[in-house]
PDB file of N, CA and C in Angstrom:
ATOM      1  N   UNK A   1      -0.225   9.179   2.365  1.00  0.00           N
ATOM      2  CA  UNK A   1       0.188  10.357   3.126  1.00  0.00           C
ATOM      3  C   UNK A   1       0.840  11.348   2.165  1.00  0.00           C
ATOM      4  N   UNK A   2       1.070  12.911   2.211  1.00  0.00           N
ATOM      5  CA  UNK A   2       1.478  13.509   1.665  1.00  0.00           C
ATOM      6  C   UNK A   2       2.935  13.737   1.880  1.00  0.00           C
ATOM      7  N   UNK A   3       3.549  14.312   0.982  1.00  0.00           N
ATOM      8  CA  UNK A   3       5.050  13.752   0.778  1.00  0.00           C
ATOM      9  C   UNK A   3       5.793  14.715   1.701  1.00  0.00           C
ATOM     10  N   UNK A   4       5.127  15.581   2.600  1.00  0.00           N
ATOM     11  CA  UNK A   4       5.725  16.365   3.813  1.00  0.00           C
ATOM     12  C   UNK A   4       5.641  14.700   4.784  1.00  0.00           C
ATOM     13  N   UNK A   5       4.961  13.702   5.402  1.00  0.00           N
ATOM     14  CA  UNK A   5       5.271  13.219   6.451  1.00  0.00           C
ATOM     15  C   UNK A   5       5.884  11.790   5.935  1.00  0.00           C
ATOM     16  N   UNK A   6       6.534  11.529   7.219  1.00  0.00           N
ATOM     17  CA  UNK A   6       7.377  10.314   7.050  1.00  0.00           C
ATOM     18  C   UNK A   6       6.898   9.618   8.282  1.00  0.00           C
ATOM     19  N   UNK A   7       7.078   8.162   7.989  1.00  0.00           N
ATOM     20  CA  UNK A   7       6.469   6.935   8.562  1.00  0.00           C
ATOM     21  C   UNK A   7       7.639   6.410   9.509  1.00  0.00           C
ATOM     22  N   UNK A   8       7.418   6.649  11.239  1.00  0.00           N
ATOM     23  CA  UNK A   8       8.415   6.257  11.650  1.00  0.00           C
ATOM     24  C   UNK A   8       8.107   5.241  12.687  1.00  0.00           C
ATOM     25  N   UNK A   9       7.169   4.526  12.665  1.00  0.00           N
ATOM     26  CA  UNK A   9       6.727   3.020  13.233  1.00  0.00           C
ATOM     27  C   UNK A   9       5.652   2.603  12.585  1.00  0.00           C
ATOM     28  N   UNK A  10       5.650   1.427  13.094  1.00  0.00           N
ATOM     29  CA  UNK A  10       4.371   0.427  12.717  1.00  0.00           C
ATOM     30  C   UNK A  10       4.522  -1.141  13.538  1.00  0.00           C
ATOM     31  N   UNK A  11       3.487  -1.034  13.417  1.00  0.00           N
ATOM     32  CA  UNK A  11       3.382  -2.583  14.686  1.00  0.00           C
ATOM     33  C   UNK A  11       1.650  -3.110  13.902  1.00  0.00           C
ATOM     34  N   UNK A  12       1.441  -4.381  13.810  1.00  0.00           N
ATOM     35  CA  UNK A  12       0.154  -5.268  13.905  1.00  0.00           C
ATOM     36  C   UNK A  12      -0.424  -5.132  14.977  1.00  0.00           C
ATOM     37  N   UNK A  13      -0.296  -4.758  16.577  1.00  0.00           N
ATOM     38  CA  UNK A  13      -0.576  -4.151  17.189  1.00  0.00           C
ATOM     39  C   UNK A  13      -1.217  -2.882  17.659  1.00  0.00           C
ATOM     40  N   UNK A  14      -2.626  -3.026  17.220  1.00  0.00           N
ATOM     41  CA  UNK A  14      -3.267  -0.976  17.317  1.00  0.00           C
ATOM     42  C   UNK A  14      -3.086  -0.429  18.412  1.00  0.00           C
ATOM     43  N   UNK A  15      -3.405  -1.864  19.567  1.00  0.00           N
ATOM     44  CA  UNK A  15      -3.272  -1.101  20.975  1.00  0.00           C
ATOM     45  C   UNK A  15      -1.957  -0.311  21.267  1.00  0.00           C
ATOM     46  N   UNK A  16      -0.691  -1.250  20.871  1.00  0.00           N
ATOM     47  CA  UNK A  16       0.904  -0.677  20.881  1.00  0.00           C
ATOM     48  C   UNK A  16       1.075   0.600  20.120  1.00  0.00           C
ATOM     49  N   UNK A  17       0.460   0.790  18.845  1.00  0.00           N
ATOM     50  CA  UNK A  17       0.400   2.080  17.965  1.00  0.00           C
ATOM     51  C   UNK A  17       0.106   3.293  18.849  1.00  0.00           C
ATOM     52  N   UNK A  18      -1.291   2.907  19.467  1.00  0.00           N
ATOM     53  CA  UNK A  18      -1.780   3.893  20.526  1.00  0.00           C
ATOM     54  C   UNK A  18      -1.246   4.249  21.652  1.00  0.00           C
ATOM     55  N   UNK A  19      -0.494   3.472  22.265  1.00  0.00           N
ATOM     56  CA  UNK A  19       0.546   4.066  22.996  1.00  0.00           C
ATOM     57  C   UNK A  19       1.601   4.763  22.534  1.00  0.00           C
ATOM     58  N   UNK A  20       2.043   4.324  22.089  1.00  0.00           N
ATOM     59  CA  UNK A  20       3.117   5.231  21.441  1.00  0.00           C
ATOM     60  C   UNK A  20       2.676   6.359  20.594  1.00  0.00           C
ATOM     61  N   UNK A  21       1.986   6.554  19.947  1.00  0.00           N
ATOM     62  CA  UNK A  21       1.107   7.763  19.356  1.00  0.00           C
ATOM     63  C   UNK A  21       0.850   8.788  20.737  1.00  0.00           C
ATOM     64  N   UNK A  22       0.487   8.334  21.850  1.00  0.00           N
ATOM     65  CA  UNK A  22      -0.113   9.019  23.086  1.00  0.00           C
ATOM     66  C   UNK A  22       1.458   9.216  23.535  1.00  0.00           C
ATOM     67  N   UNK A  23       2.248   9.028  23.436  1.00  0.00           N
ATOM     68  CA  UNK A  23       3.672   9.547  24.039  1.00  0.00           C
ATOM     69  C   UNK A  23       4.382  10.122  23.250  1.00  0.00           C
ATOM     70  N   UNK A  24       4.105  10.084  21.869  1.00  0.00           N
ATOM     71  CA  UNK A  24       4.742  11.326  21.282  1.00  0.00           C
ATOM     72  C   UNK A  24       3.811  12.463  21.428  1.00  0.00           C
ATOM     73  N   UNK A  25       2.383  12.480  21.420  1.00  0.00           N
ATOM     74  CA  UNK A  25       1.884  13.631  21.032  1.00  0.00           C
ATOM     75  C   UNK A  25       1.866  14.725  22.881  1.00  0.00           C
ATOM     76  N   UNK A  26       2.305  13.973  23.767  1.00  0.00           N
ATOM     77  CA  UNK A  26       2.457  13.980  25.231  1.00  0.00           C
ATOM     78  C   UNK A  26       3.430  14.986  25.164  1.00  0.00           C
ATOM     79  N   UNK A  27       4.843  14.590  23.978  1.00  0.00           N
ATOM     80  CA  UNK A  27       5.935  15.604  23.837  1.00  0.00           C
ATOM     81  C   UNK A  27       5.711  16.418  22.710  1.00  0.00           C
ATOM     82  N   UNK A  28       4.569  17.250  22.591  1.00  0.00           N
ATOM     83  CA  UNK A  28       4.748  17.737  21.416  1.00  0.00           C
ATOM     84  C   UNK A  28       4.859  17.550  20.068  1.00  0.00           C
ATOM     85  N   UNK A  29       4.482  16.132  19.923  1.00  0.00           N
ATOM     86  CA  UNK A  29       4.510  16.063  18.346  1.00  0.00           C
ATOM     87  C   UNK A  29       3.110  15.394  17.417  1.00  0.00           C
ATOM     88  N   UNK A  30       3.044  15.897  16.388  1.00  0.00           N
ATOM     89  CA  UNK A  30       2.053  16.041  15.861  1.00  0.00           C
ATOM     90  C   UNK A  30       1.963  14.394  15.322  1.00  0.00           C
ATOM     91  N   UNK A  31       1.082  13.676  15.229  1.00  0.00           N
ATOM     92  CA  UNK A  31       1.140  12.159  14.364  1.00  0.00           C
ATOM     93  C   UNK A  31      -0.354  11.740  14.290  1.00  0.00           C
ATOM     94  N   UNK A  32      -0.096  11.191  13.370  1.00  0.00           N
ATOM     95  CA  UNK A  32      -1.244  10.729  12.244  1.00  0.00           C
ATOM     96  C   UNK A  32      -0.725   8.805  12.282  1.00  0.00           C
ATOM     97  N   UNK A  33      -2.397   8.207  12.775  1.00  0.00           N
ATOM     98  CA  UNK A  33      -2.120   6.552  13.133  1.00  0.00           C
ATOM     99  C   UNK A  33      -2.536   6.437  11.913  1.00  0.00           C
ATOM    100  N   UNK A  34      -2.507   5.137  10.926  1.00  0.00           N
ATOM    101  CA  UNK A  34      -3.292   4.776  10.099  1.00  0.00           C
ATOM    102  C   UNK A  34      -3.913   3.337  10.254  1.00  0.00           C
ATOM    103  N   UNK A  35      -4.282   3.202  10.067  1.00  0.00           N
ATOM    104  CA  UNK A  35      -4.641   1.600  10.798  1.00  0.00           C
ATOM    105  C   UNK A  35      -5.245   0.860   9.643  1.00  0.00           C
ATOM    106  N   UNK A  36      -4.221  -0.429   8.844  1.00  0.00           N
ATOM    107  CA  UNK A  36      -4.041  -0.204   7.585  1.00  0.00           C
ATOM    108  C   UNK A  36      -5.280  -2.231   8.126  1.00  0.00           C
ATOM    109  N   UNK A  37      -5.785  -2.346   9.005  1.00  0.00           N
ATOM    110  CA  UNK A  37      -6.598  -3.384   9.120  1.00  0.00           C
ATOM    111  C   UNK A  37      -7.458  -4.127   8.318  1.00  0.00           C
ATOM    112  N   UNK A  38      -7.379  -4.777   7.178  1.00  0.00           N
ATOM    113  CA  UNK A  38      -8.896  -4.793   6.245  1.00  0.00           C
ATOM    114  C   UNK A  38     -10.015  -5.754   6.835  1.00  0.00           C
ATOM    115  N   UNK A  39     -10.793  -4.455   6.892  1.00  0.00           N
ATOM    116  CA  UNK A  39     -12.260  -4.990   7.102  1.00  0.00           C
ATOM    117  C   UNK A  39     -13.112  -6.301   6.527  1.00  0.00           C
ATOM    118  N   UNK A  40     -12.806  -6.876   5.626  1.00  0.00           N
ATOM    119  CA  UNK A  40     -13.079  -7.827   5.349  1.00  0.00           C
ATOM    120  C   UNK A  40     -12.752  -8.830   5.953  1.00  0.00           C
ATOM    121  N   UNK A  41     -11.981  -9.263   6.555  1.00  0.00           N
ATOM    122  CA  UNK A  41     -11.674  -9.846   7.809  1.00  0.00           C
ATOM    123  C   UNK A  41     -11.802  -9.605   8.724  1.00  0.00           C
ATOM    124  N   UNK A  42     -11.819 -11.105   9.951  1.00  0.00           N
ATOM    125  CA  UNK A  42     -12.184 -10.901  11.086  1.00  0.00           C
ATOM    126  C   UNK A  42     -10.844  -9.818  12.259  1.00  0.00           C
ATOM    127  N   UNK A  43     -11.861  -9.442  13.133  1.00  0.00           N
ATOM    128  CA  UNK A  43     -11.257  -8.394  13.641  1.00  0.00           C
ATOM    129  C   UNK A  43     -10.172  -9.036  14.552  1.00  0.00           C
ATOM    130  N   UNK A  44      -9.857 -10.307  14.770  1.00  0.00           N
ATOM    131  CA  UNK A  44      -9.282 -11.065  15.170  1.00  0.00           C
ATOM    132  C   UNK A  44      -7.741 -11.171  14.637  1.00  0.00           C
ATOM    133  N   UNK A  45      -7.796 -11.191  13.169  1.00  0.00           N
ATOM    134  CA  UNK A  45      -6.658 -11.349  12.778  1.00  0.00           C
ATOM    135  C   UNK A  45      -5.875  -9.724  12.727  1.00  0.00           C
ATOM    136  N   UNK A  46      -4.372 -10.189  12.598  1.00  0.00           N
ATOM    137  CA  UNK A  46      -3.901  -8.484  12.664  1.00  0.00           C
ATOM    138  C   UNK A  46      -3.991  -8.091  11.709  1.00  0.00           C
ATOM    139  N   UNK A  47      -3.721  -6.472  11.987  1.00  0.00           N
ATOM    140  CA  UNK A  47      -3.696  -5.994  10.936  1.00  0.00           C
ATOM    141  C   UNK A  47      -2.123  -4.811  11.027  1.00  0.00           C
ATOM    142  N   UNK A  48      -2.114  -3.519  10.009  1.00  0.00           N
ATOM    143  CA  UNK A  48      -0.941  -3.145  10.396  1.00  0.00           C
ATOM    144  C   UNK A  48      -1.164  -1.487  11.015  1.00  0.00           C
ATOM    145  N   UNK A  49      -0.856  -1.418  12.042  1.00  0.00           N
ATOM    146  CA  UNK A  49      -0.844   0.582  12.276  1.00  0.00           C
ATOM    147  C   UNK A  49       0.596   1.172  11.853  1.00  0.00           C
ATOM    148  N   UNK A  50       0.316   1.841  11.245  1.00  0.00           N
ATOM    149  CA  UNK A  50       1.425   3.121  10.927  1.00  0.00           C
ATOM    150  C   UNK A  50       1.273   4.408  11.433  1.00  0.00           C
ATOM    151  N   UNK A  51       2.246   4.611  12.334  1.00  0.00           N
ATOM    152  CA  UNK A  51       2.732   6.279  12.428  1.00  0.00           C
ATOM    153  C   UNK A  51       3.421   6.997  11.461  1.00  0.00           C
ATOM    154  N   UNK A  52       2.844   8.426  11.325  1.00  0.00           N
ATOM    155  CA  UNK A  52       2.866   9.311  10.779  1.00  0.00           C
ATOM    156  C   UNK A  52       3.488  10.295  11.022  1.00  0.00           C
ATOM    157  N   UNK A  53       4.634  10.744  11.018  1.00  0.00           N
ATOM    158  CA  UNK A  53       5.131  12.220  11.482  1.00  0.00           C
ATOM    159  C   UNK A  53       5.443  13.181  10.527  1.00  0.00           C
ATOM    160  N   UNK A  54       5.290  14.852  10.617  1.00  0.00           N
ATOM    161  CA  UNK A  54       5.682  15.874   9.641  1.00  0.00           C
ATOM    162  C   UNK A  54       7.508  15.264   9.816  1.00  0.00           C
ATOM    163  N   UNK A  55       7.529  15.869   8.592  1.00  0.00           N
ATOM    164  CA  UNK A  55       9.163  15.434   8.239  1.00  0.00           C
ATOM    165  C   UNK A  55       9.960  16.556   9.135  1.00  0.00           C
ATOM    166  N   UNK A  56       9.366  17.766   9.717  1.00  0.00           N
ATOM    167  CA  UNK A  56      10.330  18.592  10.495  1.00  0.00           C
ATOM    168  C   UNK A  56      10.289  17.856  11.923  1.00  0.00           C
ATOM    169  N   UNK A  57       9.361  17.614  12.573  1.00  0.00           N
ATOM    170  CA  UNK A  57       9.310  16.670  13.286  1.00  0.00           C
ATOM    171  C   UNK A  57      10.184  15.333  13.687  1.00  0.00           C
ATOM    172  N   UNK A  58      10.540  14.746  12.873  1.00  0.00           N
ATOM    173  CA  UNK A  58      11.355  13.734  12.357  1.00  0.00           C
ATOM    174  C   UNK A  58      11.978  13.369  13.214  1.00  0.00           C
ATOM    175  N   UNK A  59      13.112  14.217  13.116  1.00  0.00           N
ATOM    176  CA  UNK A  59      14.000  13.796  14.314  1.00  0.00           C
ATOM    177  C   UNK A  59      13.583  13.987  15.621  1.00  0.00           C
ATOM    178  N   UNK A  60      13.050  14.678  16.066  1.00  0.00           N
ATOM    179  CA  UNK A  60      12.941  14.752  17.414  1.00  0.00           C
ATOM    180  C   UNK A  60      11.720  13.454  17.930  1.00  0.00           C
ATOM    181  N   UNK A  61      10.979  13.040  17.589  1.00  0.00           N
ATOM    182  CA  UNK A  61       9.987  11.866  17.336  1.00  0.00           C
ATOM    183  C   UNK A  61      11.055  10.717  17.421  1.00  0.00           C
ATOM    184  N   UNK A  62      11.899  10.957  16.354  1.00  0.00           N
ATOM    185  CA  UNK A  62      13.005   9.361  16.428  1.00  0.00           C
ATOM    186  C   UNK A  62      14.015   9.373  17.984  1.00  0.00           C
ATOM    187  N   UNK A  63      14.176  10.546  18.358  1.00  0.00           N
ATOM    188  CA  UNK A  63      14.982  10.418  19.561  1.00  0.00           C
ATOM    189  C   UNK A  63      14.012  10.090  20.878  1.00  0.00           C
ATOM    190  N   UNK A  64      12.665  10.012  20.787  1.00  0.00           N
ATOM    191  CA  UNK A  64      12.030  10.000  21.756  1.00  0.00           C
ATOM    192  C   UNK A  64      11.498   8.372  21.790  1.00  0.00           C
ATOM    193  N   UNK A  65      11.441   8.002  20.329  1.00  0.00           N
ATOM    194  CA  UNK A  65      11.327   6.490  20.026  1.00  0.00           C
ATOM    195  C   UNK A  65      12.870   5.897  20.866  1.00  0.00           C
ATOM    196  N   UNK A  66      13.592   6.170  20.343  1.00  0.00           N
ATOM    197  CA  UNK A  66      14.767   5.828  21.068  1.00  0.00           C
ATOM    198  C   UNK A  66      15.041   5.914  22.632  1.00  0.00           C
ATOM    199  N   UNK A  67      14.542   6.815  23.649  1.00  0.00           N
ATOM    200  CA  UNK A  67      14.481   7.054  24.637  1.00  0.00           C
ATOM    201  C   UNK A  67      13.549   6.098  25.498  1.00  0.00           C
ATOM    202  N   UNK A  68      12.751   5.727  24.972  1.00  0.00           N
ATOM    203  CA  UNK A  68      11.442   5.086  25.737  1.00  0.00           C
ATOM    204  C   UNK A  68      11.190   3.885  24.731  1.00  0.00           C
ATOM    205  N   UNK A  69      12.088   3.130  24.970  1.00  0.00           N
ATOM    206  CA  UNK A  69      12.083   2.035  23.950  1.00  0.00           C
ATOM    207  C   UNK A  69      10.605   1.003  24.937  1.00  0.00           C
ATOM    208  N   UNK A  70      10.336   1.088  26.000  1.00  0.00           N
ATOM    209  CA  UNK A  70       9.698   0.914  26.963  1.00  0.00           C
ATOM    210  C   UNK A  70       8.249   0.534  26.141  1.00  0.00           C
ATOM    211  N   UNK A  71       8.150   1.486  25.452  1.00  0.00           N
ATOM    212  CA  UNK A  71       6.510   1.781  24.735  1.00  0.00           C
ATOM    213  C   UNK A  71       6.584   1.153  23.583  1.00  0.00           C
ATOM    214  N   UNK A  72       7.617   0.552  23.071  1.00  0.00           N
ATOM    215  CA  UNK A  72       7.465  -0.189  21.709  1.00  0.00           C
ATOM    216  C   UNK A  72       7.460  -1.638  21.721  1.00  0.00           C
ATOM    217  N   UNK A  73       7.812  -2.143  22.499  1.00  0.00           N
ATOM    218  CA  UNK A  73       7.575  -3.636  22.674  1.00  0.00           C
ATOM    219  C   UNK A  73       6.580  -4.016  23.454  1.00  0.00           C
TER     220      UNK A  73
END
């Protein structure tokens, strides 16, 4: 990622990534999933998703993580 965004979750979980990706971008914020899975393996085993946020972003993304703790577990 470029050194404007900062990484403010991650879960082995893509489906969980995707929710929470879909509820920040719900409030306005911009994020980038990465879905760090290697293909060489079966699709079975986990793998890792990372969120992505612009660093101005930042905070307001972390207070909404905080608010809706609901979507992260």
């Amino acid at each position: 990622m470029e050194k404007d965004w900062v990484k403010i979750y991650y879960t082995n979980q893509i489906f969980r990534a995707e929710i929470v990706k879909g509820m920040l971008e719900e409030n306005g914020i911009n994020v980038v999933l990465i879905n760090r899975l290697d293909s060489s393996y079966l699709s079975a085993l986990p793998g890792m998703a990372e969120l992505f946020v612009h660093n101005s972003q930042e905070e307001e993304a972390r207070r909404l993580l905080t608010e809706n703790p609901e979507n992260l577990s």
